[in-house]
Structures are given as C-alpha cells and as structure tokens.
C-alpha atoms as a PDB file:
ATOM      1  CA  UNK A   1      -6.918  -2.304  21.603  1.00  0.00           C
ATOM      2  CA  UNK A   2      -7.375   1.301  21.759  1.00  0.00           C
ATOM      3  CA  UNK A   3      -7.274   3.760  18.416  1.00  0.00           C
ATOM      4  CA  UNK A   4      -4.284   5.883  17.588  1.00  0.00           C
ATOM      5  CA  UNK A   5      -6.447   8.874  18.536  1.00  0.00           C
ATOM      6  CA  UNK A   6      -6.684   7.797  22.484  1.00  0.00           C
ATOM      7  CA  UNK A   7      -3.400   6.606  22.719  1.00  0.00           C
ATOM      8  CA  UNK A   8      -1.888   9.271  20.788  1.00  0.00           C
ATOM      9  CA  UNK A   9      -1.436  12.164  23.962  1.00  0.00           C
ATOM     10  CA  UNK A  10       0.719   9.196  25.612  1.00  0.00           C
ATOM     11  CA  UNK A  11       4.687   8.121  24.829  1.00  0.00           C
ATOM     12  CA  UNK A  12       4.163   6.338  21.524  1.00  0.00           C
ATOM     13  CA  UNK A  13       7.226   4.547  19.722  1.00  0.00           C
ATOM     14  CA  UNK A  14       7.685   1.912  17.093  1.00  0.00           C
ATOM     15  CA  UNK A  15       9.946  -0.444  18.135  1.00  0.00           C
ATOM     16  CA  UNK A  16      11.753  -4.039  16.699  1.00  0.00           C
ATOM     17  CA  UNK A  17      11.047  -6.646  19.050  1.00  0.00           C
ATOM     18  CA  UNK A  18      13.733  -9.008  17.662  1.00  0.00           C
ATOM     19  CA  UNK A  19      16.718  -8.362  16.125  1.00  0.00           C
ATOM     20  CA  UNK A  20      17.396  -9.092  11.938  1.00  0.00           C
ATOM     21  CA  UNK A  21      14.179 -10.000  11.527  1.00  0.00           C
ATOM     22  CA  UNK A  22      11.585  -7.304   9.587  1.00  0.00           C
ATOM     23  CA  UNK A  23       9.095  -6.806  12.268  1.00  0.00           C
ATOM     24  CA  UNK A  24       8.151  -3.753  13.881  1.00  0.00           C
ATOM     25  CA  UNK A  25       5.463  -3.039  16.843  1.00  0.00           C
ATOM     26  CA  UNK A  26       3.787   0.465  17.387  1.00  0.00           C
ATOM     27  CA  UNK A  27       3.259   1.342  21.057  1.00  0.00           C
ATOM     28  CA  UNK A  28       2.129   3.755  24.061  1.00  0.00           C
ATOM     29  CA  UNK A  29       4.317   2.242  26.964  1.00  0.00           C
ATOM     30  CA  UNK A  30       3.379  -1.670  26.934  1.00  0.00           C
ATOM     31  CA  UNK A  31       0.584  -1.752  24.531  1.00  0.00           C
ATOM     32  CA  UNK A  32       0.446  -2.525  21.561  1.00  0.00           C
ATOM     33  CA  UNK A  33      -1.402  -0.097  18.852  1.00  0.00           C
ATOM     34  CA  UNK A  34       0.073  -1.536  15.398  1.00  0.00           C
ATOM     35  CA  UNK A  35       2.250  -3.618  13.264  1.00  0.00           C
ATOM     36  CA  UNK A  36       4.616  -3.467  10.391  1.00  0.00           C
ATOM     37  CA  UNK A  37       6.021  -6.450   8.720  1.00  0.00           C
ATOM     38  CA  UNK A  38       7.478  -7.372   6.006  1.00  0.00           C
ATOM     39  CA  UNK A  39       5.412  -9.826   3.391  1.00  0.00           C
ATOM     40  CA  UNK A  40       7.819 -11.474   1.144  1.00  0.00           C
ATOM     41  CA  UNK A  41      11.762 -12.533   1.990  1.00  0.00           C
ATOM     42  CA  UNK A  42      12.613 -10.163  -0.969  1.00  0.00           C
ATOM     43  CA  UNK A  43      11.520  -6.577  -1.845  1.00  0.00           C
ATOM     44  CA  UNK A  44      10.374  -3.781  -0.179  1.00  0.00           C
ATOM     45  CA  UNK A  45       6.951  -4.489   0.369  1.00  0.00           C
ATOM     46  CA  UNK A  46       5.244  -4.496   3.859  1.00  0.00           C
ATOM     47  CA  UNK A  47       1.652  -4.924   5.485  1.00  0.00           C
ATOM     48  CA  UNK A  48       0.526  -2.699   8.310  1.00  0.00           C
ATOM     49  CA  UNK A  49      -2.343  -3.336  10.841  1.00  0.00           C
ATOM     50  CA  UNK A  50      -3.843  -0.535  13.018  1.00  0.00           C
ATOM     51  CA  UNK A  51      -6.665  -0.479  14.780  1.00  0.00           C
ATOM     52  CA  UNK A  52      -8.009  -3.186  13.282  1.00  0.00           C
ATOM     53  CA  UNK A  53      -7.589  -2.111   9.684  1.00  0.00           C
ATOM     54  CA  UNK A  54      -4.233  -3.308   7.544  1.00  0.00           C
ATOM     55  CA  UNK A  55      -2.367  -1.706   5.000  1.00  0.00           C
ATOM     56  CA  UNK A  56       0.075  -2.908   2.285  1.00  0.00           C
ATOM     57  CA  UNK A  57       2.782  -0.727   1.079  1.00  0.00           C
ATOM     58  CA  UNK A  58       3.995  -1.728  -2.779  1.00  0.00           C
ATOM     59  CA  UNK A  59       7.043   0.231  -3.505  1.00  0.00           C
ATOM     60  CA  UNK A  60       7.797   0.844  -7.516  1.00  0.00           C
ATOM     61  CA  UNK A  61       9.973   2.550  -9.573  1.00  0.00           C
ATOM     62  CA  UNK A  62      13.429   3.600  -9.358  1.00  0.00           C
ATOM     63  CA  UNK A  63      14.629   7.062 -10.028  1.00  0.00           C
ATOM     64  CA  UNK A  64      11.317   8.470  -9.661  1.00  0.00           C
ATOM     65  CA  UNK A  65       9.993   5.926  -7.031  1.00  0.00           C
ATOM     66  CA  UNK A  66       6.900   5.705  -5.372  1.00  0.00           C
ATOM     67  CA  UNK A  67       4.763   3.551  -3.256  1.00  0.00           C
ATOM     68  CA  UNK A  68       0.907   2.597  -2.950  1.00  0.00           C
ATOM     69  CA  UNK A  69      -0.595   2.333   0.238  1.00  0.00           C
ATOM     70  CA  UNK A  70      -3.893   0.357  -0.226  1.00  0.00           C
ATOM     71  CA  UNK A  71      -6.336  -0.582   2.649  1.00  0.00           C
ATOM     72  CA  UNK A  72      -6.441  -4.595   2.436  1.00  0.00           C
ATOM     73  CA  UNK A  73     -10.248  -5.143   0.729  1.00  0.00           C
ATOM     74  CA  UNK A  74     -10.735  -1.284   0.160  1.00  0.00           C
ATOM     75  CA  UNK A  75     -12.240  -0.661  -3.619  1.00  0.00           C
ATOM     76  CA  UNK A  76     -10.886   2.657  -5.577  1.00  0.00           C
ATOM     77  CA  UNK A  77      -7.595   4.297  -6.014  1.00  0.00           C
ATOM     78  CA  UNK A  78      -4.773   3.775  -3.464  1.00  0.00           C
ATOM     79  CA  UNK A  79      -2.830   6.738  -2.066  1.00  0.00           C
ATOM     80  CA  UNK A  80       0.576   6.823  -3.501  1.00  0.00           C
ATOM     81  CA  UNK A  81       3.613   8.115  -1.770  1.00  0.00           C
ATOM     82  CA  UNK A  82       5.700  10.338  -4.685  1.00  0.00           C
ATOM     83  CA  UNK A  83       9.600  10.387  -3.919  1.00  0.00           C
ATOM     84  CA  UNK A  84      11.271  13.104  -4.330  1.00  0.00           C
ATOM     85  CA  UNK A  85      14.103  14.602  -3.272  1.00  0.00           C
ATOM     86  CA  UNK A  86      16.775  13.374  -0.168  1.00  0.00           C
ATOM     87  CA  UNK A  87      14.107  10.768   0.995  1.00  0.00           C
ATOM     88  CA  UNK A  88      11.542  13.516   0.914  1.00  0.00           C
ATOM     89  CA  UNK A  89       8.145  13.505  -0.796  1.00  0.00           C
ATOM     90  CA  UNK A  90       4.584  13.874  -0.878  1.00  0.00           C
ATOM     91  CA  UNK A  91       1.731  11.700  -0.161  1.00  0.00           C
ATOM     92  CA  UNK A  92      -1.128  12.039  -2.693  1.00  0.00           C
ATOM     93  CA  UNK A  93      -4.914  10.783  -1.409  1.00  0.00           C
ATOM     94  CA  UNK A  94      -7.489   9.882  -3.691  1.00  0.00           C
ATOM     95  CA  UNK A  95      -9.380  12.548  -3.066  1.00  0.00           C
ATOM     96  CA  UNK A  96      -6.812  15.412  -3.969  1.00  0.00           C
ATOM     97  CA  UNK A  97      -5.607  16.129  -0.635  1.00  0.00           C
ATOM     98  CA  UNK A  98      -1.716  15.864  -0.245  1.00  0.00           C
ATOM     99  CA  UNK A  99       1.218  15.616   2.843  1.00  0.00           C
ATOM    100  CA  UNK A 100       4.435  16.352   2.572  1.00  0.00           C
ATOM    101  CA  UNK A 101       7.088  14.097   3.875  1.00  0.00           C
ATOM    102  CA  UNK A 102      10.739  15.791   4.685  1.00  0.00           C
ATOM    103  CA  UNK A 103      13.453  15.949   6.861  1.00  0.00           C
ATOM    104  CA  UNK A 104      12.934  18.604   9.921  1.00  0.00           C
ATOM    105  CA  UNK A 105      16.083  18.943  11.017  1.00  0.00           C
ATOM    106  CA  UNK A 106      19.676  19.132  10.154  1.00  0.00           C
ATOM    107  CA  UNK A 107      21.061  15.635  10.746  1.00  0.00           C
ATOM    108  CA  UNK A 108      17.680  13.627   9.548  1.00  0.00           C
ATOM    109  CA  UNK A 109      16.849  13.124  13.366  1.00  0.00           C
ATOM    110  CA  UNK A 110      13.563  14.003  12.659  1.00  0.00           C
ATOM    111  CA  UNK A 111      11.572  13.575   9.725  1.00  0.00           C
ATOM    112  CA  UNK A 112       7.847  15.116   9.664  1.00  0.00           C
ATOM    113  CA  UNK A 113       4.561  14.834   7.770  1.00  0.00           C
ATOM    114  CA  UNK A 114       3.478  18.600   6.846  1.00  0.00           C
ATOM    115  CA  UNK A 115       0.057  19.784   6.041  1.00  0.00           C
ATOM    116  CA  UNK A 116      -0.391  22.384   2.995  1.00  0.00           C
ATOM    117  CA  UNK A 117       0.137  25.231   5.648  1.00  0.00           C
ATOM    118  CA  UNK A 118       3.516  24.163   6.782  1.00  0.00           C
ATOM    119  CA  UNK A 119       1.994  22.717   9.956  1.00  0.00           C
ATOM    120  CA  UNK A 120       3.617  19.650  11.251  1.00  0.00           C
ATOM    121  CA  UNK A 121       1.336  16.692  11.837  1.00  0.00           C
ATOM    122  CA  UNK A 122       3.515  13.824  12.627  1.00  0.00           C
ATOM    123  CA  UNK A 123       6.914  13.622  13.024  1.00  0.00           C
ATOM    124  CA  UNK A 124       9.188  10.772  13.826  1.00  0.00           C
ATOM    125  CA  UNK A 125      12.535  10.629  15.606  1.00  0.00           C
ATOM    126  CA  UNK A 126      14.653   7.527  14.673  1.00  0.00           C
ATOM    127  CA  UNK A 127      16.542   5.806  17.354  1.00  0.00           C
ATOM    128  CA  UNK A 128      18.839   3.311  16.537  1.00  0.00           C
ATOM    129  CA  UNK A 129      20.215   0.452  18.623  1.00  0.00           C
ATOM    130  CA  UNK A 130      22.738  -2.162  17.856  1.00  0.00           C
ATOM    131  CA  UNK A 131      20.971  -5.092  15.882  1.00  0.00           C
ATOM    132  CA  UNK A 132      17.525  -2.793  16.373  1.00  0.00           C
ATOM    133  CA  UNK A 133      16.149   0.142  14.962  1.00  0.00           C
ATOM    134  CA  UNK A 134      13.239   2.337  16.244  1.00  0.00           C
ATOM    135  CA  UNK A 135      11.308   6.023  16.520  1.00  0.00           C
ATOM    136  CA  UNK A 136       9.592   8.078  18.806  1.00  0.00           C
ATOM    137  CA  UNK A 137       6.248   9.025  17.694  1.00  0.00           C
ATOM    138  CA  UNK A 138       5.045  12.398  18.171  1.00  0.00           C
ATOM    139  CA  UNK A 139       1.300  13.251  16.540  1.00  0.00           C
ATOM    140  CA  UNK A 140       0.472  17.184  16.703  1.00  0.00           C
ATOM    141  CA  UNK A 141      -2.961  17.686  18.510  1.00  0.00           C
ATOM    142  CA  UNK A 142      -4.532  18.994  14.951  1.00  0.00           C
ATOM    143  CA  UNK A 143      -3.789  16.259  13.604  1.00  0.00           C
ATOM    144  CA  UNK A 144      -5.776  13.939  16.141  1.00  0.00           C
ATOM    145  CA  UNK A 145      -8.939  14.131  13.722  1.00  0.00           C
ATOM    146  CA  UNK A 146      -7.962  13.037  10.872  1.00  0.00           C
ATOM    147  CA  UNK A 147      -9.142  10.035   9.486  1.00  0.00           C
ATOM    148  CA  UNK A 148      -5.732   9.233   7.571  1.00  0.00           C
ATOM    149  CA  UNK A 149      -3.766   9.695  10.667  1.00  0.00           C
ATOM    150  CA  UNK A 150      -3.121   5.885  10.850  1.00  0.00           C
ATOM    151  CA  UNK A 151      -1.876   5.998   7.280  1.00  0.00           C
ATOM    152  CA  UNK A 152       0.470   8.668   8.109  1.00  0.00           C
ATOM    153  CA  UNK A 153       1.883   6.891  11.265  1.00  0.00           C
ATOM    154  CA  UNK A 154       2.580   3.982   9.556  1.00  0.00           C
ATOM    155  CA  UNK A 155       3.672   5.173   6.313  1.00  0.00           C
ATOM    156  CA  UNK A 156       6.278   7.695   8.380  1.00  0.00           C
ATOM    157  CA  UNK A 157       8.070   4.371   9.871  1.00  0.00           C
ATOM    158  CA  UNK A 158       8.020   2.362   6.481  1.00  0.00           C
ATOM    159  CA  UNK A 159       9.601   5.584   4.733  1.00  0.00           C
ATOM    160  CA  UNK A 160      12.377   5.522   7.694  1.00  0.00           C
ATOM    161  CA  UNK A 161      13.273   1.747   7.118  1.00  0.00           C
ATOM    162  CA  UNK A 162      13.354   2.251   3.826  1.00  0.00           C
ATOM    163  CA  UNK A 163      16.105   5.295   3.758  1.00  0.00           C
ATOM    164  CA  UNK A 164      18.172   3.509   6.222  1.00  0.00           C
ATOM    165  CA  UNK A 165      18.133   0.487   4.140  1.00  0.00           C
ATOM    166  CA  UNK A 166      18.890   2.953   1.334  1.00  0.00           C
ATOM    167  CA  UNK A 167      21.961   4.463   3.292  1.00  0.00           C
ATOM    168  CA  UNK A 168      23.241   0.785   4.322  1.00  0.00           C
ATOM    169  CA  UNK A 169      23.261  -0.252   0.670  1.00  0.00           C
ATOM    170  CA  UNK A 170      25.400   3.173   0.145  1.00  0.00           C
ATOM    171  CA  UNK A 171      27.937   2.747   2.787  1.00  0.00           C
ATOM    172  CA  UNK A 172      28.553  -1.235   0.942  1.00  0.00           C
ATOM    173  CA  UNK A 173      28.864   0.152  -1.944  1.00  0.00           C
ATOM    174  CA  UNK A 174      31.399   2.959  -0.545  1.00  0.00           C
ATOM    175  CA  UNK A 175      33.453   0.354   1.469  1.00  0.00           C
ATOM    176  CA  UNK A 176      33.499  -2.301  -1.453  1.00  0.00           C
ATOM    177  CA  UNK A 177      35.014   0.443  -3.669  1.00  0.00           C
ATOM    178  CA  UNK A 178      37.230   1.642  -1.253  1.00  0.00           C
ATOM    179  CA  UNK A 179      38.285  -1.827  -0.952  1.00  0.00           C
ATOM    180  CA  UNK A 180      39.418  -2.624  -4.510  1.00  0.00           C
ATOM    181  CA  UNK A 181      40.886   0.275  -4.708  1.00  0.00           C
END
C-alpha cells in the first residue's frame, strides 16, 4: 500500500462502500490508502488506519466539544481537536503547533485545514449520494511533507461525518416540532 505522500498528486476520495453502515475507505482511483470506522454501535468514536498506522478519535464534551486523536500504542499527549464555532476549530499538537479547521466556502462545500499563514493544506469537498456520503480529497503540495498529514486527512473526514450527523439530528428535531405543532 503506498503512503498518502505518493498517492497524494493522484484523484483521492473517501468513499462509503456500503450503505447505513459506518465505514468509510480512503482512495486514489481503485486503491485503497485508509480506513475509517466506527468502534462501538453507540457514540461518536472511530478508529482510522493509514499507512499502516491507526488512529482513534474520542469525541467529549458538549458545548465546548472536542476530540483526541491518539496513535493506537503511541506514549504522550494526544492531539486534541478544539470546536469552535459553525463546525469550525483548531487542531492543537503536542508539540505547540496548531491547524485550523473551517468552512472555505459559502455553502460548506468545502471545508479546509489552514496553516498559521492562512495557507490551505487540505481541503475536503463533501459529496453526498442517496444512502452514501463521500469527499474529494485535495492535499496542497506544501503540505506533502508533513509528518501529520495523515492525521489531517483523516481527521478532515471524521469532522465532516460528524457535522452532517449534527445537521440530521437538527432537521429531526425541526420536523418533529413542526409536527406537533
């Protein structure tokens, strides 16, 4: 299995193989690069595996909400994902270094991880089917080095499941109200 790096200049695109069920493949045309499931029937929690490394992502809180992202066997501080506003947010490494998370365009067609300059480094593209969900995956060349580019990859997706699971809930909410009304 090729890294993210080499496969990165090709089409890549996470995609859900089956319908209703939590499962989610990252790939440049036909092959595979990574996975993202979910761990436990209820919750928000998910594992990742990329090139040969895997990830959990532990979601707490609730108005001021965040999630760890911990490499499975890894000692020392996890990097946490801070909430903040819209779906937005900021990804805080161990080591001090930080990526913000927001919504580059108008409609929330795109959604990109920025460096501290502004740059983008990845940015996602959701594309929704019926019974399926999905992004396009596009990884700036700069951002090609960096060792946390896997994190950012699959972090990028789980944040995208999670606000459209966010919006669904919403919309019930909205319709059962409208209902008994």
């Amino acid at each position: 299995m090729r890294t993210i790096q080499e496969a990165a200049p090709s089409h890549l695109s996470w995609q859900q193989p089956q319908a209703f069920k939590c499962a989610y493949e990252l790939r440049a045309g036909d092959e595979l690069l990574g996975a993202l499931r979910k761990t436990r029937k209820f919750g928000a929690a998910m594992e990742a595996e990329i090139g040969g490394t895997r990830y959990t992502f532990e979601p707490a809180g609730f108005f001021r909400s965040r999630v760890t992202v911990r490499e499975a066997g890894a000692a020392g501080e996890p990097a946490v994902f801070q909430s903040g506003f819209c779906g937005g947010g900021q990804l805080l490494l161990p080591d001090g270094r930080s990526y913000r998370w927001k919504m580059t365009s108008f409609w929330g067609s795109r959604w990109t991880f920025l460096d501290d300059s502004d740059r983008p480094l990845v940015s996602l593209r959701p594309r929704n089917r019926v019974f399926r969900t999905g992004s396009e995956v596009e990884i700036a060349p700069g951002a090609l080095r960096m060792p946390e580019l896997p994190v950012l990859v699959l972090l990028g997706w789980y944040l995208l499941l999670r606000i459209n699971q966010e919006s669904a809930a919403a919309a019930a909410v909205i319709a059962a109200v409208a209902v008994s009304a």
